[in-house]
Protein backbone atom coordinates (compact mmCIF):
# COMPACT_ATOMS: atom_id res chain seq x y z
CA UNK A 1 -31.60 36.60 24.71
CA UNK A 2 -31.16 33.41 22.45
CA UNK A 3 -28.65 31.57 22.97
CA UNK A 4 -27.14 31.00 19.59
CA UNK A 5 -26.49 26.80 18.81
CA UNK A 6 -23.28 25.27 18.05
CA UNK A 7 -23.48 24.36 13.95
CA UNK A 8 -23.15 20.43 13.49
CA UNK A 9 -20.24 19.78 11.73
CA UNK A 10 -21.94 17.51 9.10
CA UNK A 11 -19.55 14.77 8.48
CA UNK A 12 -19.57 13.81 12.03
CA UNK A 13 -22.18 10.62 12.22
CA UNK A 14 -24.82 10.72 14.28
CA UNK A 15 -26.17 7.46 16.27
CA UNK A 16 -29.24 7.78 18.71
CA UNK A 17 -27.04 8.05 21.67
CA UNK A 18 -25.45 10.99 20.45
CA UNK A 19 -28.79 12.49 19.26
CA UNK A 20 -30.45 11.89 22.74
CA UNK A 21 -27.01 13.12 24.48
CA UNK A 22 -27.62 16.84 22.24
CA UNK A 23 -31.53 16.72 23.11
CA UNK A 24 -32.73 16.62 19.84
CA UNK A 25 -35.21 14.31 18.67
CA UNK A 26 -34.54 10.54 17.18
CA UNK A 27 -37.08 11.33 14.47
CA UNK A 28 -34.41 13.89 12.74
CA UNK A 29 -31.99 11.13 11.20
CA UNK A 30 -35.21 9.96 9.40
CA UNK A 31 -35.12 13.43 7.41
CA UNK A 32 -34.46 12.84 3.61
CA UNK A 33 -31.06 14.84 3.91
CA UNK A 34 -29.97 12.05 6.18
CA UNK A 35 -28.13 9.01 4.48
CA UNK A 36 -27.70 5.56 7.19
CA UNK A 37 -24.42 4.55 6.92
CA UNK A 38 -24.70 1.31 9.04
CA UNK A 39 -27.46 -0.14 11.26
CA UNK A 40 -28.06 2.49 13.74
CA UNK A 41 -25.44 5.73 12.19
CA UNK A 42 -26.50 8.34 9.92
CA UNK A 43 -24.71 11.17 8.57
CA UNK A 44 -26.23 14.27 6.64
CA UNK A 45 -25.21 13.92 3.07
CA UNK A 46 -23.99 17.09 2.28
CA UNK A 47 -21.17 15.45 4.73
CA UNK A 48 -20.72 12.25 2.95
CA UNK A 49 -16.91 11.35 2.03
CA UNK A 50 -14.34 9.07 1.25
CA UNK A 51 -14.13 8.78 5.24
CA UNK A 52 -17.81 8.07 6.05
CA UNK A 53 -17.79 4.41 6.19
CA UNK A 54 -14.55 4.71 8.97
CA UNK A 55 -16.01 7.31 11.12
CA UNK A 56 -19.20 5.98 11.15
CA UNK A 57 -18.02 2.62 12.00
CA UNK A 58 -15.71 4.66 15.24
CA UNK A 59 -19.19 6.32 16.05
CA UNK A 60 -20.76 3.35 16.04
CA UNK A 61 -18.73 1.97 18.74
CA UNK A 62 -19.00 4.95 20.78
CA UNK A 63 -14.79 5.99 20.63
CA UNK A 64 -13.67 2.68 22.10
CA UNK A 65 -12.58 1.26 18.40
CA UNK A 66 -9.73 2.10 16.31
CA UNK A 67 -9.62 1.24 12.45
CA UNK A 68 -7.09 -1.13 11.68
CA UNK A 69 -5.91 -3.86 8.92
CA UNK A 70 -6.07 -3.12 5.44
CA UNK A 71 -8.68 -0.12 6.38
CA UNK A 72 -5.95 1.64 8.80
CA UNK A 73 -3.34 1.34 5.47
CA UNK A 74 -5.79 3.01 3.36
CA UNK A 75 -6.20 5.85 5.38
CA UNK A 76 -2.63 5.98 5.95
CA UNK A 77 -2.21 6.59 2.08
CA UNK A 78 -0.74 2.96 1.65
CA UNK A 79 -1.32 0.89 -1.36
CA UNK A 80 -3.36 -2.02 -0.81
CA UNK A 81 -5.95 -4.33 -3.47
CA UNK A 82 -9.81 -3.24 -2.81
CA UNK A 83 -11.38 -4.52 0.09
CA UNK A 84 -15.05 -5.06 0.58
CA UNK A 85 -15.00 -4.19 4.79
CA UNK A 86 -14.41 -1.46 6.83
CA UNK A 87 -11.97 -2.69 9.73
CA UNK A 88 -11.94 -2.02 13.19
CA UNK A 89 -10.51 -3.45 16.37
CA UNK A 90 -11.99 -2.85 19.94
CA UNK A 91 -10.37 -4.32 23.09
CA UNK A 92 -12.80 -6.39 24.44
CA UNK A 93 -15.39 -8.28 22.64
CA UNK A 94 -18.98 -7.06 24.36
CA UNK A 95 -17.44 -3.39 22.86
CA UNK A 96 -18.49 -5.19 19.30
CA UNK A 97 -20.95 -3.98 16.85
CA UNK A 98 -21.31 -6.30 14.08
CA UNK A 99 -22.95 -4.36 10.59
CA UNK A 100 -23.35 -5.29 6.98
CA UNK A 101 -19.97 -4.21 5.32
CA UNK A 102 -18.47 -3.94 8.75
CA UNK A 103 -15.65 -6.16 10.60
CA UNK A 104 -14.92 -5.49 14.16
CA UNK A 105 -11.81 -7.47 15.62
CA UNK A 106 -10.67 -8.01 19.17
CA UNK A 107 -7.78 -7.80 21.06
CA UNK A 108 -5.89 -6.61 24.63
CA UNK A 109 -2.30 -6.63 22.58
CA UNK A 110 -0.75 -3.07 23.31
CA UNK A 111 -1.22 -1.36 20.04
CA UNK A 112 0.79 1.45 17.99
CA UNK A 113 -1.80 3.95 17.60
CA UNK A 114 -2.42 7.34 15.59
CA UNK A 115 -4.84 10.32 14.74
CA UNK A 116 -5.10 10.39 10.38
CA UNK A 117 -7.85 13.41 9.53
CA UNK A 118 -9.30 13.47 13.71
CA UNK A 119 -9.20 9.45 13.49
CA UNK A 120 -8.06 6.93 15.25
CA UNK A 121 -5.81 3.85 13.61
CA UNK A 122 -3.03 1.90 14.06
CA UNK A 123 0.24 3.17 12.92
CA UNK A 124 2.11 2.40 10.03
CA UNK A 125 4.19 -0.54 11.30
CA UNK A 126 0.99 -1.91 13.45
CA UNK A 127 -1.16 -2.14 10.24
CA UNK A 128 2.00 -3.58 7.93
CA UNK A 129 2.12 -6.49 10.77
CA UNK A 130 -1.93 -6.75 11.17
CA UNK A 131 -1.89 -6.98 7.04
CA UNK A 132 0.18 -9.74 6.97
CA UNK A 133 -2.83 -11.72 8.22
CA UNK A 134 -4.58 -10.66 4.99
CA UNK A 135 -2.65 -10.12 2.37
CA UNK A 136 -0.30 -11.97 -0.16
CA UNK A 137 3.21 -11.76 0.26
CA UNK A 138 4.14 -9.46 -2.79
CA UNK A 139 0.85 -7.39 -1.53
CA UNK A 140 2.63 -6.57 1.47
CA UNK A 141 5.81 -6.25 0.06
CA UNK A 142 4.24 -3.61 -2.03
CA UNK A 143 2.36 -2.17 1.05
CA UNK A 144 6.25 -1.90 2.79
CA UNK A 145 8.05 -0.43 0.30
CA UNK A 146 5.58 2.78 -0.02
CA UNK A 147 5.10 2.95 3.80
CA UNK A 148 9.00 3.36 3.94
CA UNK A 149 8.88 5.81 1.22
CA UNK A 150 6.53 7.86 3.09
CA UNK A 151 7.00 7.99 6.60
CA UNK A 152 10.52 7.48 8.90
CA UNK A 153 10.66 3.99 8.65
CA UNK A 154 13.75 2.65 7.39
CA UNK A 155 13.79 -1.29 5.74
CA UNK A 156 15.74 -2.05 8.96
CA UNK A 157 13.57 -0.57 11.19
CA UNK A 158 10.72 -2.26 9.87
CA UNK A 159 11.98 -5.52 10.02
CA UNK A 160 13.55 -4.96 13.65
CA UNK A 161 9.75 -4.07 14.88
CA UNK A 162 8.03 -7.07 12.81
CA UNK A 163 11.18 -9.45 14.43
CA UNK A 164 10.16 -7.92 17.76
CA UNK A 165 6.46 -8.88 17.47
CA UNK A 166 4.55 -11.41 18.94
CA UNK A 167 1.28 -10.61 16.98
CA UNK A 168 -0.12 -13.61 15.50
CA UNK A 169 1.25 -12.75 11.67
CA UNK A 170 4.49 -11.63 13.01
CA UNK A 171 6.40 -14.63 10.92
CA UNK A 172 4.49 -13.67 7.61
CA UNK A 173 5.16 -9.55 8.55
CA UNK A 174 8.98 -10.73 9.20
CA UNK A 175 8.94 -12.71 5.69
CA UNK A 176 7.54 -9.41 4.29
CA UNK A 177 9.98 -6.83 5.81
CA UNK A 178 13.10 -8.84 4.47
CA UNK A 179 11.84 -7.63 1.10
CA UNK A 180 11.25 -4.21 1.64
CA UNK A 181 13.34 -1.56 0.01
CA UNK A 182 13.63 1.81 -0.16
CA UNK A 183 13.59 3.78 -3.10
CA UNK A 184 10.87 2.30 -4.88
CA UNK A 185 8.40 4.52 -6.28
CA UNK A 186 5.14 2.89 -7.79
CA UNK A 187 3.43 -0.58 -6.21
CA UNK A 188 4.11 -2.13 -9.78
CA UNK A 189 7.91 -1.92 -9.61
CA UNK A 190 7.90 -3.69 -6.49
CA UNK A 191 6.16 -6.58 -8.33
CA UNK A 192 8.87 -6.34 -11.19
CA UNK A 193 11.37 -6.36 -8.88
CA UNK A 194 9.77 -9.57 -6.80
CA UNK A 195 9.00 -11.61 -10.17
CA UNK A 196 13.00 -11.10 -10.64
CA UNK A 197 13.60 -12.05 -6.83
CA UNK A 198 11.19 -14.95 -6.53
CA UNK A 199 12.22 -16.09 -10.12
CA UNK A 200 15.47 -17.15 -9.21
CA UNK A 201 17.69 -14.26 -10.54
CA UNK A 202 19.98 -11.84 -8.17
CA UNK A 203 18.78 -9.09 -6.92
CA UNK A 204 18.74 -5.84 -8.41
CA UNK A 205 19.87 -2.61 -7.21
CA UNK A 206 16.87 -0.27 -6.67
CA UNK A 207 16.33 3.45 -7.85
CA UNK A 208 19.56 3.38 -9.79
CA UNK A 209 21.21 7.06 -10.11
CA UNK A 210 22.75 8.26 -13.38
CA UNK A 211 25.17 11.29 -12.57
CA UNK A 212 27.27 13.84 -14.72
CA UNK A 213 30.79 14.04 -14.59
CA UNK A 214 29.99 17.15 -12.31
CA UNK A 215 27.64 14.67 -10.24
CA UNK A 216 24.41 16.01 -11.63
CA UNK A 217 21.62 13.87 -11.33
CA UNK A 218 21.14 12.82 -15.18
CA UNK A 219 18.44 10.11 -14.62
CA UNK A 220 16.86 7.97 -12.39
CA UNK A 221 15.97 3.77 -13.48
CA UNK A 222 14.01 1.29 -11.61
CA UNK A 223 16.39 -1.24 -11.51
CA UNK A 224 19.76 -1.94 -12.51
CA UNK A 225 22.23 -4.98 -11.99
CA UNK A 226 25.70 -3.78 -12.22
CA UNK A 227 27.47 -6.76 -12.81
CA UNK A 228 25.95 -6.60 -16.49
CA UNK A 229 25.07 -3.31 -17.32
CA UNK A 230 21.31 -4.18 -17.37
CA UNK A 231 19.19 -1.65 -16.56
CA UNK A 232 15.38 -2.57 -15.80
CA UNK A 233 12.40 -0.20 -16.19
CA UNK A 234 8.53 -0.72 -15.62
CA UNK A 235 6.36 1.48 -17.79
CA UNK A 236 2.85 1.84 -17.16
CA UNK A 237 2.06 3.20 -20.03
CA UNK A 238 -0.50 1.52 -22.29
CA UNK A 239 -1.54 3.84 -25.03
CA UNK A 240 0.48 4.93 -28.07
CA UNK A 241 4.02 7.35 -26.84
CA UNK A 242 3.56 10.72 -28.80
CA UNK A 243 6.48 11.72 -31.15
CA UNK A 244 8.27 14.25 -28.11
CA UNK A 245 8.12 10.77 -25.84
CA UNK A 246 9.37 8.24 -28.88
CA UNK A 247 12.60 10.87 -29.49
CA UNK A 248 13.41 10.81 -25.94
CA UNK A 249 13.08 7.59 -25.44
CA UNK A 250 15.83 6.87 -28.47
CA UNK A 251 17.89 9.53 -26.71
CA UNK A 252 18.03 7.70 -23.30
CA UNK A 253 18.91 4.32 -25.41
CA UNK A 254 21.56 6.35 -27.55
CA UNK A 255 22.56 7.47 -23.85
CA UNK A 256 23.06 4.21 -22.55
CA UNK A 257 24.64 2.41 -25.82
CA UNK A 258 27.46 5.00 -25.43
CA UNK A 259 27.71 4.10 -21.62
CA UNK A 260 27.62 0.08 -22.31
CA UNK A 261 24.71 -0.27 -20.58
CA UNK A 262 21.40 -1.96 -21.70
CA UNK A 263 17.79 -1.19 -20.74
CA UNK A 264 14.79 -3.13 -20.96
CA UNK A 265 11.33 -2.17 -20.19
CA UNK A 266 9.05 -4.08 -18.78
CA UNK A 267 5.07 -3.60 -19.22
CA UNK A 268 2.30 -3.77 -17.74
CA UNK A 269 1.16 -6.73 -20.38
CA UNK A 270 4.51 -7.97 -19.80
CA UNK A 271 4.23 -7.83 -16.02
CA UNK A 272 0.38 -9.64 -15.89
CA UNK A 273 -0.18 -11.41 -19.10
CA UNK A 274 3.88 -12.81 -19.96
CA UNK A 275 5.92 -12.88 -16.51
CA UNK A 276 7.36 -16.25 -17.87
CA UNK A 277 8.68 -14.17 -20.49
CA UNK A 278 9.96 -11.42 -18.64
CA UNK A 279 12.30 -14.05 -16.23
CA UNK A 280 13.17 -15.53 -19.75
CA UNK A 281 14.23 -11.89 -21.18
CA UNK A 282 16.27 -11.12 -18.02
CA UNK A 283 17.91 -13.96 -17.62
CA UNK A 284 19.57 -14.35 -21.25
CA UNK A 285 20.62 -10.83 -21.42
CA UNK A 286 22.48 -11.10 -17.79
CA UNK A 287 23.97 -15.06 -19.08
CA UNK A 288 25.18 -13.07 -21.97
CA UNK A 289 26.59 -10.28 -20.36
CA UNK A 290 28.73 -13.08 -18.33
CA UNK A 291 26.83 -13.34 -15.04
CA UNK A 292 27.28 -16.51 -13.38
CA UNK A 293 23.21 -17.94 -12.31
CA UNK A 294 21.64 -20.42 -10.01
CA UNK A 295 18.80 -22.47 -11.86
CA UNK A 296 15.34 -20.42 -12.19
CA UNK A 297 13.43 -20.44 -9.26
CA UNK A 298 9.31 -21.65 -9.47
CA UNK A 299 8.02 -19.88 -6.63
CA UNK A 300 7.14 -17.04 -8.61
CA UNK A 301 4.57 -19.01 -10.28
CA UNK A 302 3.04 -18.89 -6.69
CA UNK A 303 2.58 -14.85 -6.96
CA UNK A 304 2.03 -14.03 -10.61
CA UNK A 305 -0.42 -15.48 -12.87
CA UNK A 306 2.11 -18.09 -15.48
């Protein structure tokens, strides 16, 4: 009686040690439904995925690697700018495998580990500390403020672990943490919010609630700075509003006029093509409204494009 064989789960990789460990010939991953990932790892393509590039770079180092950096936040589901490398970290440096498209990093540092879809990566906090060695400040700010939306971090927890490092970015990560808020639910409100910050002008209270008399959740803002009445909403959206959108949108200001409260919106032409104008906006209204300021702040011209 046959035997029957185990079916190959196709998106597993396949290098030539694991061919030769299954006793099947090298010559198979030179089949047309093959597709070479890296130098030395092939995967059949009716298996190819988002994930390829990760598992075959954990293949490739024969379960001894972990992804990590900006590649362990993007498996994680955290927001982070495109990057051109997959990244893994092994703990000693003959376990390396250098590749085209690949980085492999080393180090013996204990590390906060995870399983995301039968891989292996750094957790959350790990890769927000590990990022701060690669990306800008309101990058990772952005990065924090969705990983404590998303998993049970708190803002103080966060900044307690990156304060407890001693990982090489640990000052950076701490720089990072002290910005982090909960609350915040898109990457571009988190800039809004840090043009304010790093402009100079108070901070503003995030995910502002807007409740009934019978404490009914009525709406939600962005932003709002209670000393004035100023309420502060990015809108992402670039095309025309439809007529249903345009009358709500004059219902919410009727809303607010009857409450004393202003709201300005914010764009995302306002946010990368005029921040200089969006400081300037925020700062008159709040100087009218009677709110004492310190002179603007430059440093945002660091972040933002002037």
């Amino acid at each position: 009686m046959t035997r029957p064989t185990k079916r190959r789960d196709p998106r597993q990789p396949l290098t030539l040690a694991t061919l030769r460990a299954a006793g099947e010939p090298d010559y198979l991953v030179r089949r047309r439904d093959f597709r070479r990932v890296y130098r030395g790892v092939w995967v059949h393509r009716s298996g190819v995925d988002e994930d390829t590039p990760v598992r075959a770079a954990l293949a490739l180092h024969g379960g001894e690697a972990w992804a990590s950096r900006t590649t362990a936040a993007q498996m994680l589901g955290l927001p982070v700018p495109r990057q051109p490398f997959v990244h893994v970290t092994v703990p000693h440096a003959h376990l390396r495998r250098p590749r085209m498209g690949l980085k492999s990093h080393v180090t013996q540092r204990p590390r906060g580990l995870t399983k995301v879809r039968g891989m292996t990566c750094t957790d959350p906090v790990t890769t927000f500390i590990e990022c701060a060695g690669m990306l800008s400040l309101v990058d990772l700010v952005v990065l924090g403020d969705a990983l404590v939306e998303r998993f049970a971090v708190s803002p103080e927890d966060l900044l307690c672990r990156c304060r407890e490092s001693r990982d090489y970015y640990a000052g950076p990560a701490r720089a990072a943490a002290e910005l982090v808020r909960k609350g915040v639910d898109s990457p571009q409100e988190t800039r809004t919010r840090l043009l304010l910050v790093l402009g100079g002008l108070p901070e503003p209270v995030v995910n502002f609630v807007v409740r009934d008399d019978d404490g009914n959740v009525i709406r939600r803002y962005d932003m709002y700075y209670p000393e004035a009445g100023l309420l502060v909403e990015y809108d992402g959206r670039q095309h025309a509003r439809d007529n249903k959108q345009w009358k709500g949108d004059l219902g919410r200001r009727e809303e607010l006029d009857d409450l004393g409260r202003r709201l300005l919106i914010v764009t995302y032409e306002d946010l990368y093509g005029a921040p200089a104008s969006v400081l300037r906006r925020v700062r008159r209204i709040l100087l009218l409204r009677g709110v004492k300021l310190p002179p603007p702040d430059e440093r945002w011209r660091d972040h933002f494009a002037a």
